[in-house]
C-alpha atoms as a PDB file:
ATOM      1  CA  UNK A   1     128.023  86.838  95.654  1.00  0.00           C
ATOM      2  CA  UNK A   2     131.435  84.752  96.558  1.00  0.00           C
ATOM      3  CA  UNK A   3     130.899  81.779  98.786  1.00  0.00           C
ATOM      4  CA  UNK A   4     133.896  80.203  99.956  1.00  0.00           C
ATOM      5  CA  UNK A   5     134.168  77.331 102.484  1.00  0.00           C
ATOM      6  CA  UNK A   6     135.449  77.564 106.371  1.00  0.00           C
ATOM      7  CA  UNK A   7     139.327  76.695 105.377  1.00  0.00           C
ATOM      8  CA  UNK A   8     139.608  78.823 102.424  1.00  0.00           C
ATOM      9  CA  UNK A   9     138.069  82.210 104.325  1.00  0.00           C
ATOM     10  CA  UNK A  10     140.669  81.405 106.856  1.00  0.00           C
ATOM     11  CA  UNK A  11     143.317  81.945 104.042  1.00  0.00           C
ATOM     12  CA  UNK A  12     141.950  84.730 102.226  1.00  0.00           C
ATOM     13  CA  UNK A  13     140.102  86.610 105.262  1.00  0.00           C
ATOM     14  CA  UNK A  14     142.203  89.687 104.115  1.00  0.00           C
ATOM     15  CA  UNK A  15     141.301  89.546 100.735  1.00  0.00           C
ATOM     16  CA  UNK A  16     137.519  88.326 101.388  1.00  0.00           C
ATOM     17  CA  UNK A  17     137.504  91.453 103.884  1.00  0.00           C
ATOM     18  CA  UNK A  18     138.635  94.170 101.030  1.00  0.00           C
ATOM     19  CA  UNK A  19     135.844  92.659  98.635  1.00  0.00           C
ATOM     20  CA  UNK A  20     133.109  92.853 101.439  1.00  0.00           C
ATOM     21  CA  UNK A  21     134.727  96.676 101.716  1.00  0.00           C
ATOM     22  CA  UNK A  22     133.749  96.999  98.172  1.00  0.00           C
ATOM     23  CA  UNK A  23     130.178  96.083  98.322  1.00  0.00           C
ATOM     24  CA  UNK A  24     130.718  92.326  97.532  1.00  0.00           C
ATOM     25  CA  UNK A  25     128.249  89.974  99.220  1.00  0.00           C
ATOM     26  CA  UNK A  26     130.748  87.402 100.955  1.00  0.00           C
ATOM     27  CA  UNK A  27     129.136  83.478 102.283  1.00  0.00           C
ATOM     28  CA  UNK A  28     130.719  81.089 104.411  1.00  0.00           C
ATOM     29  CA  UNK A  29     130.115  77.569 104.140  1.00  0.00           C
ATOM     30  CA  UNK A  30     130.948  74.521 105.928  1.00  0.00           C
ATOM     31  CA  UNK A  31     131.144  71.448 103.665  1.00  0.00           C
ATOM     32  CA  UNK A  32     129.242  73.594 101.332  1.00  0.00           C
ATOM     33  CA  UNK A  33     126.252  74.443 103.011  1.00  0.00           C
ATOM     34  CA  UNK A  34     125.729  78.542 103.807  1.00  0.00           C
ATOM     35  CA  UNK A  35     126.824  78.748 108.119  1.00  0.00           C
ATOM     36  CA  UNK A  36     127.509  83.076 108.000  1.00  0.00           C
ATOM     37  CA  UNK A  37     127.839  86.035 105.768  1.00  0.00           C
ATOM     38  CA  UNK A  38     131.111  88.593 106.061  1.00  0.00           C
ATOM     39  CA  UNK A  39     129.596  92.196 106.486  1.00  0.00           C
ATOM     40  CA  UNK A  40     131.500  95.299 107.414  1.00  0.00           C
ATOM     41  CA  UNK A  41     131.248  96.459 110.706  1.00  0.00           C
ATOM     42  CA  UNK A  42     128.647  99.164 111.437  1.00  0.00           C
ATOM     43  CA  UNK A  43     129.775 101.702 114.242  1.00  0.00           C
ATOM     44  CA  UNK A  44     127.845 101.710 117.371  1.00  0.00           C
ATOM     45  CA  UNK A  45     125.526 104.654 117.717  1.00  0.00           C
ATOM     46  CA  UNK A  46     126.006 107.218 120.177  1.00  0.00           C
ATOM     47  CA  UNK A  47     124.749 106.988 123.376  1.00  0.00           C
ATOM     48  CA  UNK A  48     121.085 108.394 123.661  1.00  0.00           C
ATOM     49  CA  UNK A  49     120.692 110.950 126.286  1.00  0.00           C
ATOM     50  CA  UNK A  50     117.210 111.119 127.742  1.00  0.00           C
ATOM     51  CA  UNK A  51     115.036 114.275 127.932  1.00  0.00           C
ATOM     52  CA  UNK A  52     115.252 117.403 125.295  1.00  0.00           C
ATOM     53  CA  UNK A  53     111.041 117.449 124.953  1.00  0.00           C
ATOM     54  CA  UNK A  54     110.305 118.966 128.475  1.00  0.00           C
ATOM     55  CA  UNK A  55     107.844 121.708 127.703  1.00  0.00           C
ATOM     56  CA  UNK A  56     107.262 120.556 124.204  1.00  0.00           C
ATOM     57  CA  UNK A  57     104.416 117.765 125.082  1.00  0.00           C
ATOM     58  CA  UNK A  58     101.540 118.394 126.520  1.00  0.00           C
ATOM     59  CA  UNK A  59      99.080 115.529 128.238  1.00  0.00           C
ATOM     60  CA  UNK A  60      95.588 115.864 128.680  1.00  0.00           C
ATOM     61  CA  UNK A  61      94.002 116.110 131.780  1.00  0.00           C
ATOM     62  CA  UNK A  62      91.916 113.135 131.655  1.00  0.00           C
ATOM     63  CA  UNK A  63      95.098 110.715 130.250  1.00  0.00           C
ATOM     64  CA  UNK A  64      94.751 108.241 132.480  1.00  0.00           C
ATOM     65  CA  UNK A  65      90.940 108.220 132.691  1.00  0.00           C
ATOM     66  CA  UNK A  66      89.787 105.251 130.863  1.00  0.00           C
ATOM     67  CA  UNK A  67      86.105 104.833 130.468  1.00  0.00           C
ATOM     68  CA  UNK A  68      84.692 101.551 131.915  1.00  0.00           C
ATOM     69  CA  UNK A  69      83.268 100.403 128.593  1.00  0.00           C
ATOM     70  CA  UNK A  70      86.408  99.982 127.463  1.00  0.00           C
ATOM     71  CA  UNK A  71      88.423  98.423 130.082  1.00  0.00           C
ATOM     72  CA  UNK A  72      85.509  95.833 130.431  1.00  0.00           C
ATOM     73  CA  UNK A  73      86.120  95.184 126.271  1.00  0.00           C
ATOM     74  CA  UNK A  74      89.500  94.484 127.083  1.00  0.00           C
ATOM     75  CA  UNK A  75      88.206  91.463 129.233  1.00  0.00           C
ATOM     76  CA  UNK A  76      85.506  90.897 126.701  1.00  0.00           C
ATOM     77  CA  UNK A  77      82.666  92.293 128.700  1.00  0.00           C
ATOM     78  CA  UNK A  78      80.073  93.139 126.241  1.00  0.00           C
ATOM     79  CA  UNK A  79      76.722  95.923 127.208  1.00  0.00           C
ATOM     80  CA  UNK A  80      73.664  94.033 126.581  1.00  0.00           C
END
């Protein structure tokens, strides 16, 4: 791990940037004290496109149909 302070990563941002490249673990401090870490970018993902499971899942009937003894626990209604 390098940790170099705010001034000096503005001088060496290049060469901080290759080493974080490289796999090095890169801090930067202000008046010594940890503030950020350099990490290499990470590419957003591809946007997600809904659907693509119609036909494959299958609800049951009775889905929705919660029995009263349990909505009531939920509200901590207790059978006596």
């Amino acid at each position: 791990m390098i940790q170099v302070n705010m001034h000096e990563a503005k001088s060496r941002l290049s060469e901080l940037a290759d080493k974080v490249l490289n796999g090095e673990e890169v801090v930067i401090a202000k008046a010594g004290k940890p503030v950020c870490d350099l990490v290499p970018h990470k590419s957003r993902r591809k946007k997600r496109t809904l659907g693509g499971f119609e036909g494959k899942i299958v609800m049951a009937e009775d889905f929705d149909d919660t029995p009263n003894e349990i909505i009531d626990s939920f509200y901590g209604k207790v059978d006596e």
